[in-house]
Protein backbone atom coordinates (compact mmCIF):
# COMPACT_ATOMS: atom_id res chain seq x y z
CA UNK A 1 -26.78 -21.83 4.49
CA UNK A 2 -26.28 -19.65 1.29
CA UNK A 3 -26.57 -16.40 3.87
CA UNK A 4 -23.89 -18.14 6.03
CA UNK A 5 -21.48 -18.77 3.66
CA UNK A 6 -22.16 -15.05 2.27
CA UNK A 7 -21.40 -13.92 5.21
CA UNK A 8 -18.36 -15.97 5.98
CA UNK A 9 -17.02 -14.82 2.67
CA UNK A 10 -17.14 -11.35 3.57
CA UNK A 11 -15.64 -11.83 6.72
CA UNK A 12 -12.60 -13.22 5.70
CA UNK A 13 -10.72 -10.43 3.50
CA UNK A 14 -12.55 -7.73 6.51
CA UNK A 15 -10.12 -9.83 9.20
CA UNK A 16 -7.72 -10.74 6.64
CA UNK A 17 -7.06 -6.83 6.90
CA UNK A 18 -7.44 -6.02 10.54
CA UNK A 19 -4.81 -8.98 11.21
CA UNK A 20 -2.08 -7.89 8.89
CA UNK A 21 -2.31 -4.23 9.61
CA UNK A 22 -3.57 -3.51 12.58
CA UNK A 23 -2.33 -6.95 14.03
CA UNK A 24 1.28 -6.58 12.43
CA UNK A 25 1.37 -3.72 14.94
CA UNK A 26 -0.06 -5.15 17.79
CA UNK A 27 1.78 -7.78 17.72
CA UNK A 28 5.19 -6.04 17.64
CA UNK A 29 4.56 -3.86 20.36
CA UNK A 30 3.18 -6.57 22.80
CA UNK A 31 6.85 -8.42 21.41
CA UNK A 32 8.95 -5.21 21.60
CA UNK A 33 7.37 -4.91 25.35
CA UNK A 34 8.07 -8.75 26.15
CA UNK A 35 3.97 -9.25 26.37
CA UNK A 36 4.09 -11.95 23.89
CA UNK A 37 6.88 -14.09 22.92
CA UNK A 38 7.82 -13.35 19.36
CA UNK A 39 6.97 -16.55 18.24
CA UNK A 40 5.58 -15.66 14.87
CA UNK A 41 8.83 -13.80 13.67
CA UNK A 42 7.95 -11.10 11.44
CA UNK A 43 3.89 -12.15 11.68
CA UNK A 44 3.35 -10.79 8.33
CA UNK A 45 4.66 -13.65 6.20
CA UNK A 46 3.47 -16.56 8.19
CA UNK A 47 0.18 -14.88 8.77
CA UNK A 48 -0.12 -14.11 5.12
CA UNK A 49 0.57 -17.75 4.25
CA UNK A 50 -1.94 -18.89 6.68
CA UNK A 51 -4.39 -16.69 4.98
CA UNK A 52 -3.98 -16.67 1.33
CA UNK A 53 -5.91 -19.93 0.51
CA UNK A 54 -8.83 -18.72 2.22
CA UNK A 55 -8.44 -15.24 0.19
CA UNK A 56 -7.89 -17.20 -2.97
CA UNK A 57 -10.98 -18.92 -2.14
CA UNK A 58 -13.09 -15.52 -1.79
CA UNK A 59 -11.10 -14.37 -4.91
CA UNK A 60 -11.96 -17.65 -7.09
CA UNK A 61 -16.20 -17.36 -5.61
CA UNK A 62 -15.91 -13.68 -6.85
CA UNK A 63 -14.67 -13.92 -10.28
CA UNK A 64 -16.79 -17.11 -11.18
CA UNK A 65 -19.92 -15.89 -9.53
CA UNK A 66 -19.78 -12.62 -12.15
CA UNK A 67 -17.85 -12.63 -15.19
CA UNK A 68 -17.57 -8.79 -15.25
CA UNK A 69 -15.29 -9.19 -12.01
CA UNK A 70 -12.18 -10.77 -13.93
CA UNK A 71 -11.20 -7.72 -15.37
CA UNK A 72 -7.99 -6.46 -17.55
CA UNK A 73 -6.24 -5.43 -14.43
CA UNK A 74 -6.67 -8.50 -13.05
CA UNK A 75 -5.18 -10.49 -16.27
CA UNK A 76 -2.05 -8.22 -15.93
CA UNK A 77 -1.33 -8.67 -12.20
CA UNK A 78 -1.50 -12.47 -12.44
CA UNK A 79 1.36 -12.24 -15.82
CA UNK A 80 3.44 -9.94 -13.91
CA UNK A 81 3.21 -12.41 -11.01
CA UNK A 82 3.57 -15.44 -13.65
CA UNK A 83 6.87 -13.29 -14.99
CA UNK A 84 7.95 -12.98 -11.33
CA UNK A 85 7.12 -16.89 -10.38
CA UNK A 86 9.10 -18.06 -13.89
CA UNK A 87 12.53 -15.70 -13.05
CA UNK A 88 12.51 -17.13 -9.43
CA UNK A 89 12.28 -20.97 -11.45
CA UNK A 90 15.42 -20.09 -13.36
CA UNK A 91 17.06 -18.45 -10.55
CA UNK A 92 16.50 -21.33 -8.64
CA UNK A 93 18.13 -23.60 -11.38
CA UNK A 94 20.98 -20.96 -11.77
CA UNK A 95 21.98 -21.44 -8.16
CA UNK A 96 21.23 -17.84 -7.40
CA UNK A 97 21.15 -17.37 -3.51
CA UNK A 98 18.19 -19.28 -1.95
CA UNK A 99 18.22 -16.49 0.87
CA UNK A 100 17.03 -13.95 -1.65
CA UNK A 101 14.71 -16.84 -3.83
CA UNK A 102 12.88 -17.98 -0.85
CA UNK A 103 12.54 -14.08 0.45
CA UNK A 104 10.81 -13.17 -2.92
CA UNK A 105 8.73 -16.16 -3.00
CA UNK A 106 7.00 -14.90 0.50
CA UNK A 107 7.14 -11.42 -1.11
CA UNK A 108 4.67 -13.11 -3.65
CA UNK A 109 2.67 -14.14 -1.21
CA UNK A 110 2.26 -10.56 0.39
CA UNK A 111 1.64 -9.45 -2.96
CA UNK A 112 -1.19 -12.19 -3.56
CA UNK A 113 -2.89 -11.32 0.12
CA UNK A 114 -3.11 -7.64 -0.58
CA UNK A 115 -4.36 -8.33 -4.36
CA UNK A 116 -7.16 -10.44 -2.81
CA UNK A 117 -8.00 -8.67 0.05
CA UNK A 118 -8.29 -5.04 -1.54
CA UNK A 119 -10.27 -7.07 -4.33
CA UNK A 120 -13.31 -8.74 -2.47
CA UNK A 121 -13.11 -6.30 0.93
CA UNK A 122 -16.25 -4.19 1.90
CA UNK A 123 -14.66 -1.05 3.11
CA UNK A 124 -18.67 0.26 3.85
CA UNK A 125 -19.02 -2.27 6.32
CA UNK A 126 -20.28 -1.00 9.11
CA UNK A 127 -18.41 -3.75 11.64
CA UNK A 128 -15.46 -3.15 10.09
CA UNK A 129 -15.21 0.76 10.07
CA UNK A 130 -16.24 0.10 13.80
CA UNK A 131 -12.98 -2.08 14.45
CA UNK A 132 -10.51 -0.27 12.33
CA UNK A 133 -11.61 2.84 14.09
CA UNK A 134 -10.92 1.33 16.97
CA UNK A 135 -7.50 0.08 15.92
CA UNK A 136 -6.27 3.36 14.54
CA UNK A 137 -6.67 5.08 18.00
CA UNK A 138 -6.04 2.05 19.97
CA UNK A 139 -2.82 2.97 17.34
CA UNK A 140 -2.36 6.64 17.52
CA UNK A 141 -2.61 6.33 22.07
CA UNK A 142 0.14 3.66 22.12
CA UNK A 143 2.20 5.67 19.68
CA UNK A 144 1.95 8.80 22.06
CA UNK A 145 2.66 6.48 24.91
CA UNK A 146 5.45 4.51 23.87
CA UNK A 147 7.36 7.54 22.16
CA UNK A 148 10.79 8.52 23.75
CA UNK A 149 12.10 11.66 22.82
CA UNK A 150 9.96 11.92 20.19
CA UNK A 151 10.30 8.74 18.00
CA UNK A 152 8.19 5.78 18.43
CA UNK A 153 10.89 2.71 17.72
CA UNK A 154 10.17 -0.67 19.63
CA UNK A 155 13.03 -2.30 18.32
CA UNK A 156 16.01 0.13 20.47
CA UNK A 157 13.91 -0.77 23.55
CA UNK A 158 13.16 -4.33 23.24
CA UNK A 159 14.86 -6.26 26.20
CA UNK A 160 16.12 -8.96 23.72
CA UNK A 161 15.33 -10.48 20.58
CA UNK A 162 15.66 -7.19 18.56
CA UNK A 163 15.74 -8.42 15.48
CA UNK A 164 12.17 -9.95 15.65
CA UNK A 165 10.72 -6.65 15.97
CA UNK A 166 9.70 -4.63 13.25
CA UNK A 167 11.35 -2.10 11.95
CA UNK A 168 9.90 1.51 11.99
CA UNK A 169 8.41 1.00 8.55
CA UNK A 170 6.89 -1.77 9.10
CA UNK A 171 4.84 0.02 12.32
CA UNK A 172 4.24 3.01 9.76
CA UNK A 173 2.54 0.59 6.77
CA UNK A 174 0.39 -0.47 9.59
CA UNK A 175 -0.97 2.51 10.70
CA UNK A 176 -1.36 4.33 7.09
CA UNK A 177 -2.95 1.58 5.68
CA UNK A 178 -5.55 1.70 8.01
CA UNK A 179 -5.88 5.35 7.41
CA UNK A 180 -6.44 5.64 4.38
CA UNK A 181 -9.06 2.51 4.71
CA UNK A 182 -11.08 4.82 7.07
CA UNK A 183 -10.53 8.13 5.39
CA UNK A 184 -11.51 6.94 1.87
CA UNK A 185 -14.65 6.29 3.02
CA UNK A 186 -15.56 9.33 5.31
CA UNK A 187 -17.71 11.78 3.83
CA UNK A 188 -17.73 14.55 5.94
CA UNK A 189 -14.62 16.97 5.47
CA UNK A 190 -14.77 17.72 9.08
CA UNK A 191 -14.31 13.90 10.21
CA UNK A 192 -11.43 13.78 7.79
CA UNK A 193 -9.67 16.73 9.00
CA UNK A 194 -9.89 15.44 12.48
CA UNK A 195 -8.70 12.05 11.10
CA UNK A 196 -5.28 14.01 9.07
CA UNK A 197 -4.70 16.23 12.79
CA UNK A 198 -4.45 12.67 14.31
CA UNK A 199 -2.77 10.70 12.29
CA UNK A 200 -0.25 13.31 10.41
CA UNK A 201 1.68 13.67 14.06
CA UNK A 202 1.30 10.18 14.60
CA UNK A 203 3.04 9.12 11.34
CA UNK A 204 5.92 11.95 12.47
CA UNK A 205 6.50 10.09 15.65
CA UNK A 206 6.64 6.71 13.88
CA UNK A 207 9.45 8.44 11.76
CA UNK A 208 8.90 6.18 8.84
CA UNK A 209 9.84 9.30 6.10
CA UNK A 210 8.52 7.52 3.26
CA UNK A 211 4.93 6.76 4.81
CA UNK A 212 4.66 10.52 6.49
CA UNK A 213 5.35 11.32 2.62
CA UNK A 214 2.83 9.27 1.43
CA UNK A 215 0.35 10.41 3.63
CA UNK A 216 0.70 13.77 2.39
CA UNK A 217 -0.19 12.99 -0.92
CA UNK A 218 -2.78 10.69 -0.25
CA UNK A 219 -4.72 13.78 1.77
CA UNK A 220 -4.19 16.02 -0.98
CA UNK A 221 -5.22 14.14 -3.69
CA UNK A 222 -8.12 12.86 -1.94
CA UNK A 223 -9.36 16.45 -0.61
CA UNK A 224 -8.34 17.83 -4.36
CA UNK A 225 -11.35 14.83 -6.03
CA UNK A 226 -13.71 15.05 -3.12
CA UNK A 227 -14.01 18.92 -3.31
CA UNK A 228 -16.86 20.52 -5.99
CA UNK A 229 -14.44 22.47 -6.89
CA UNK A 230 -10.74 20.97 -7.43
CA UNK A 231 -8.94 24.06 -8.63
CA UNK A 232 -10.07 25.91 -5.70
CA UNK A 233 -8.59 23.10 -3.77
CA UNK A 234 -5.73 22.95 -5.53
CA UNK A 235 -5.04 26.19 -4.74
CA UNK A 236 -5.83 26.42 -1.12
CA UNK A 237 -3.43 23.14 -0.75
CA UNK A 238 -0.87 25.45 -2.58
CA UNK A 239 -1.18 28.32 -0.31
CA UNK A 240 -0.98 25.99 2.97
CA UNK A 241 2.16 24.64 1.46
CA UNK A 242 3.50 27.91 0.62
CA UNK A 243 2.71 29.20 4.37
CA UNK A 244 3.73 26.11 5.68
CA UNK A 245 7.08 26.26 3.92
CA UNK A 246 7.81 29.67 4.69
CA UNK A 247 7.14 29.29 8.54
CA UNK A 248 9.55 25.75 8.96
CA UNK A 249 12.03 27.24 11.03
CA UNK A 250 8.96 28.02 13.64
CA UNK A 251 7.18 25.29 13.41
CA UNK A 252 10.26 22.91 13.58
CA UNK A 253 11.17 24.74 17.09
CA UNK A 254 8.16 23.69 17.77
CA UNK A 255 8.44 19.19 17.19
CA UNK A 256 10.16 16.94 18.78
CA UNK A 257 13.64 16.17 16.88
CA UNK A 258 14.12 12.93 15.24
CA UNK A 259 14.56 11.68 11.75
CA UNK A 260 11.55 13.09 9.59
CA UNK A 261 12.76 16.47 11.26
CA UNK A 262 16.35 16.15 9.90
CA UNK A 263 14.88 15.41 6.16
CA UNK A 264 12.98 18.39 6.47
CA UNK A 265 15.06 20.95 8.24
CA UNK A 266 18.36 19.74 6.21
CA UNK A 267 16.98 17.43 3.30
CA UNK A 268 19.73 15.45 3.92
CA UNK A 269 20.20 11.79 5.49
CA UNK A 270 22.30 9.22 6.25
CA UNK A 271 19.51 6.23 4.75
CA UNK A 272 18.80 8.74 1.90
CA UNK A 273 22.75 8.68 0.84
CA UNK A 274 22.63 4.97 1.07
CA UNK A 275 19.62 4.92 -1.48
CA UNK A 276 21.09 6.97 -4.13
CA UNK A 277 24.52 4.79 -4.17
CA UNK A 278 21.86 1.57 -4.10
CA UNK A 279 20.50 4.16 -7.34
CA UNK A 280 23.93 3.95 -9.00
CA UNK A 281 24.31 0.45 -8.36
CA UNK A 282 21.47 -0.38 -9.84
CA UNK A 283 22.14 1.38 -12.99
CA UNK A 284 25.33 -0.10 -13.40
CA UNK A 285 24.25 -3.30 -13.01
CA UNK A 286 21.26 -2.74 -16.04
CA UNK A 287 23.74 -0.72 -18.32
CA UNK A 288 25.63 -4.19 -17.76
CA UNK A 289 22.55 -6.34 -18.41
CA UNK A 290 20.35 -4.42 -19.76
CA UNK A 291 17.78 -7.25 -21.47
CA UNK A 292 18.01 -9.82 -18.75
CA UNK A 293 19.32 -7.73 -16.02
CA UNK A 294 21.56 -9.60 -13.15
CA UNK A 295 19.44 -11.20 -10.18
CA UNK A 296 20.63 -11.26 -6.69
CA UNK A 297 23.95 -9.20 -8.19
CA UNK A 298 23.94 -7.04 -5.06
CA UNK A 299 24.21 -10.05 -2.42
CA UNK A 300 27.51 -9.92 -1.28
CA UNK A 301 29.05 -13.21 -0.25
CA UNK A 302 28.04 -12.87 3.71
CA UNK A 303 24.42 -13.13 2.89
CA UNK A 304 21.43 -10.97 1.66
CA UNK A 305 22.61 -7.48 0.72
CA UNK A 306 20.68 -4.06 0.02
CA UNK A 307 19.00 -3.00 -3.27
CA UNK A 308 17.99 0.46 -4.95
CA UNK A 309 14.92 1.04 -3.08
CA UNK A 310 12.83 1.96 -6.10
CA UNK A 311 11.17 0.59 -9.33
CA UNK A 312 14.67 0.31 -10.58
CA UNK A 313 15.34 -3.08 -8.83
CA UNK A 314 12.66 -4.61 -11.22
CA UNK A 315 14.90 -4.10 -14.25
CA UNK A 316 17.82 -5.82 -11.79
CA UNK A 317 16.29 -8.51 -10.52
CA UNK A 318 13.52 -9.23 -13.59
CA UNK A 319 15.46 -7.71 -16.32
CA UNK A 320 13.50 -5.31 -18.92
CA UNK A 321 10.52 -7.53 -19.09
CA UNK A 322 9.90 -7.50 -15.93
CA UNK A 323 10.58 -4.03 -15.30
CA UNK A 324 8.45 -2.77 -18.25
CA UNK A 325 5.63 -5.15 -17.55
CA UNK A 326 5.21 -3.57 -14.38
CA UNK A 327 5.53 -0.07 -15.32
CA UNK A 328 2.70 -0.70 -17.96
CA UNK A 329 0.79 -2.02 -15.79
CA UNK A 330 0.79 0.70 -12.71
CA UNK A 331 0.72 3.86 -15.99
CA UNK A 332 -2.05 2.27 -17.33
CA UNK A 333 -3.95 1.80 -14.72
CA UNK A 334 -2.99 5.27 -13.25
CA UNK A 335 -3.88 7.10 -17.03
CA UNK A 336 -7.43 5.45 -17.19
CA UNK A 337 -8.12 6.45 -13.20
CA UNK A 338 -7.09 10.02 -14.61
CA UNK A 339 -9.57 9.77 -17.25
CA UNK A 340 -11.84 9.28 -14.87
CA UNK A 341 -11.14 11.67 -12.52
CA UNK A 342 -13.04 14.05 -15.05
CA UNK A 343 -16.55 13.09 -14.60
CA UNK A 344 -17.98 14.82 -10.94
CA UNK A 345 -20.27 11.53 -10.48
CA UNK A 346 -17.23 9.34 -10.19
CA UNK A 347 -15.22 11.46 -8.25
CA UNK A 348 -17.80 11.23 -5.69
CA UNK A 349 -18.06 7.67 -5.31
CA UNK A 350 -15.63 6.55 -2.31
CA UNK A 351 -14.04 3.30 -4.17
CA UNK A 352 -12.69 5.14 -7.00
CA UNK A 353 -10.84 7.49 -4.09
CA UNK A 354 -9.64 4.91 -2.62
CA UNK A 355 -8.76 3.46 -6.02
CA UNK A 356 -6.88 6.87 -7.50
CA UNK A 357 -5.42 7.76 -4.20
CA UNK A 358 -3.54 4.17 -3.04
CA UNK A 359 -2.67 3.80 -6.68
CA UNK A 360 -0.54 6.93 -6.71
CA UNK A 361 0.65 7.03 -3.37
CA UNK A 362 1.91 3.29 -4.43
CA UNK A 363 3.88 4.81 -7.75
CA UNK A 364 5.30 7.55 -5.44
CA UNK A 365 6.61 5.35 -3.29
CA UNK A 366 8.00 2.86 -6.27
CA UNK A 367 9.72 6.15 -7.32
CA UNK A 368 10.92 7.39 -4.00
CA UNK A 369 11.57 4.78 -1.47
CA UNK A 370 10.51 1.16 -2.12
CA UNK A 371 11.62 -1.75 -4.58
CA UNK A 372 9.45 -3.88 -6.97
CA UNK A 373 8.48 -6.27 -4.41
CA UNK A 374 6.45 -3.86 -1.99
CA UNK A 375 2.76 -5.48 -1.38
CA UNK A 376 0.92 -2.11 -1.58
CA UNK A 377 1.54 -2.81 -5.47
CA UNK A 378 -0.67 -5.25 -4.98
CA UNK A 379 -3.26 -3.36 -3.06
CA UNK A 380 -3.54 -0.84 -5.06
CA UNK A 381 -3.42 -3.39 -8.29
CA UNK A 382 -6.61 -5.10 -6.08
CA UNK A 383 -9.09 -1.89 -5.30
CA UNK A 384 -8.48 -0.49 -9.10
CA UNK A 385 -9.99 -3.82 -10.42
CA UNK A 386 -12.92 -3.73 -8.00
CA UNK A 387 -13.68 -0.34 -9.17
CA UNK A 388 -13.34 -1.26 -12.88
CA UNK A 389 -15.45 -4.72 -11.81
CA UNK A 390 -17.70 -2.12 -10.45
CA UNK A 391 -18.40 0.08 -13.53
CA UNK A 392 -18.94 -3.29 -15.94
CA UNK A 393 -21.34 -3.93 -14.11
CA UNK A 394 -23.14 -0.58 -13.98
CA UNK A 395 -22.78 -0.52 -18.02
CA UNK A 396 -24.49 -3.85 -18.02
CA UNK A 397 -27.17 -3.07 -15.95
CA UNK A 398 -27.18 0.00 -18.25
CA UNK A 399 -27.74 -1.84 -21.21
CA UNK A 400 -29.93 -4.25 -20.06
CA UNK A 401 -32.56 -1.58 -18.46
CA UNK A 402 -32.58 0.10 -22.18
CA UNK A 403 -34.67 -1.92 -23.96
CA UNK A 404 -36.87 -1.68 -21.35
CA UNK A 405 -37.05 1.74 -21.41
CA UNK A 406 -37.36 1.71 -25.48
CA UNK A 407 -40.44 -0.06 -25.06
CA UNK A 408 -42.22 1.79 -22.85
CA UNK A 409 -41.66 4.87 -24.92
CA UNK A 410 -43.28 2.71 -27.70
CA UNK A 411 -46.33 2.56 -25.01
């Protein structure tokens, strides 16, 4: 029974992933292709809801089975998500738009799921490399497929209903987040190449700028801590950048046009404009409010509005608590992973990759692209305490194996 429930336990945050990556895009393209009714609306949140006791179950077995599991990153998440709960309360009782309340309420939920999941998950598991292999080119062949003039973008094509269907970013999170799930743990440098020459045109195609972005750094940094020798890979990454650079105008004859070509060729965009006078708004609104800060201030009076599209609608919409609490948080994590980025033994082990690489794609894209609520916070908030679960408990078994040791030098 114990074996059952063991295994049932280690199931759940496995499938908890495959169904709200590689499901979320399933899903949308079966609904974008009227092969399934779009029932489940954006599939994310109610699938997330539907999930998160059972991964707050796992979560609650893991932390109380082990002490050295409830670790400092974990006491930080749950206050920033106690700070978040608290400024929704008083929102709430200052009549603030329930539109935008109930939207950041579900937003916690994502948050909660990816916490959970990238806490308890066994990326090494066998069945479950199996399966998100599987997904990612059961992926990569429907985005080659479905692609019109090079871009991959169900929601121009669906017959009806367009507005249930994802949006290009949402495909994009999908696809990178398995990824990076398989490439983390890949040890051969060929396998990974093959996996970047897959999925780096795939992400073009999906035209999600932000993700292709991410992508980018995630190979780098994870090539730069897997090699023996980083500044050698430092510099090689350097000199393909430098080539690559210096050859755009031929290799951009060479794609398909669409809108990850127009950043590159032009650096300029329409959605990119928009973000830096969401930028401007945003620091208007804090130089007004600079304590408290002014929540749901951008909603105009026809319903939910847009928002700077970076770590700057924290401050906004949790005031300077909020918005320091979480920068704390993400630095300090991101300084100790740093730290121990020096040792060789660590950078070899494939959770503290994952750990280091998510956790600064995540602060690029708080930076860059996405606002305070984006889940991968939580993701990446989730595999950094695993890994610093995991080296308690090495220390302890450390510590515990020394006095044995002591006494048979005594011998």
């Amino acid at each position: 029974m114990d074996i059952r429930l063991s295994t049932i336990r280690a199931l759940i945050p496995e499938w908890s992933f495959l169904i709200l990556f590689p499901g979320f895009f399933f899903y949308h393209t079966m609904a974008g292709y009227n092969l399934f009714p779009p029932v489940l609306g954006g599939f994310f949140s109610p699938m997330s809801v539907l999930l998160f006791p059972f991964l707050f179950m796992v979560y609650v077995q893991t932390v109380t089975k082990d002490k050295t599991e409830f670790t400092g990153t974990d006491q930080l998440f749950f206050l920033y998500v106690a700070f978040f709960v608290l400024v929704l309360a008083f929102s709430f009782v200052g009549q603030k738009p329930i539109e935008l309340i109930a939207q950041h309420a579900v937003s916690i939920i994502h948050l909660g799921c990816c916490f959970f999941i990238f806490k308890t998950i066994d990326f090494r598991s066998k069945s479950f490399r199996r399966i998100a292999f599987a997904c990612l080119i059961a992926m990569t062949v429907l985005i080659f497929m479905l692609s019109v003039d090079g871009t991959f973008y169900l929601r121009q094509d669906a017959a009806d209903g367009s507005d249930a269907i994802a949006s290009y970013q949402g495909f994009s999170r999908s696809y990178l987040m398995t990824a990076i799930a398989l490439v983390a743990f890949t040890d051969r440098l060929r396998v990974r190449l093959i996996i970047y020459a897959v999925c780096i045109p795939s992400l073009y195609l999906a035209v999600a700028r932000s993700e292709f972005a991410a992508f980018f750094l995630f190979a780098c940094v994870m090539e730069i801590i897997s090699s023996k020798k980083p500044m050698a890979m430092i510099l090689t990454i350097a000199v393909i950048a430098g080539v690559t650079y210096s050859s755009l105008e031929v290799i951009t004859t060479l794609l398909p046009e669409n809108r990850v070509l127009e950043l590159l060729v032009s650096g300029e965009s329409t959605s990119g404009d928009a973000r830096d006078e969401y930028s401007v708004a945003a620091l208007r609104t804090i130089t007004d409010n600079v304590f408290l800060g002014d929540y749901g201030s951008y909603i105009p009076t026809t319903g939910v509005g847009s928002e700077a599209h970076n770590i700057l609608s924290a401050w906004v919409d949790l005031g300077f608590t909020g918005f320091a609490l979480l920068s704390f948080i993400l630095l300090r994590s991101a300084t100790q992973f740093v730290k121990f980025a020096r040792s060789r033994s660590t950078r070899s082990l494939n959770g503290f990759k994952l750990a280091l690489c998510l956790l600064l794609m995540t602060i690029f894209l708080l930076l860059t692209a996405k606002d305070f609520t984006y889940m991968l916070v939580g993701a990446a908030l989730g595999i950094c305490s695993a890994y610093m679960a995991y080296r308690r408990r090495e220390r302890r078994a450390e510590e515990q194996a020394l006095p044995a040791a002591i006494w048979q030098q005594a011998a």
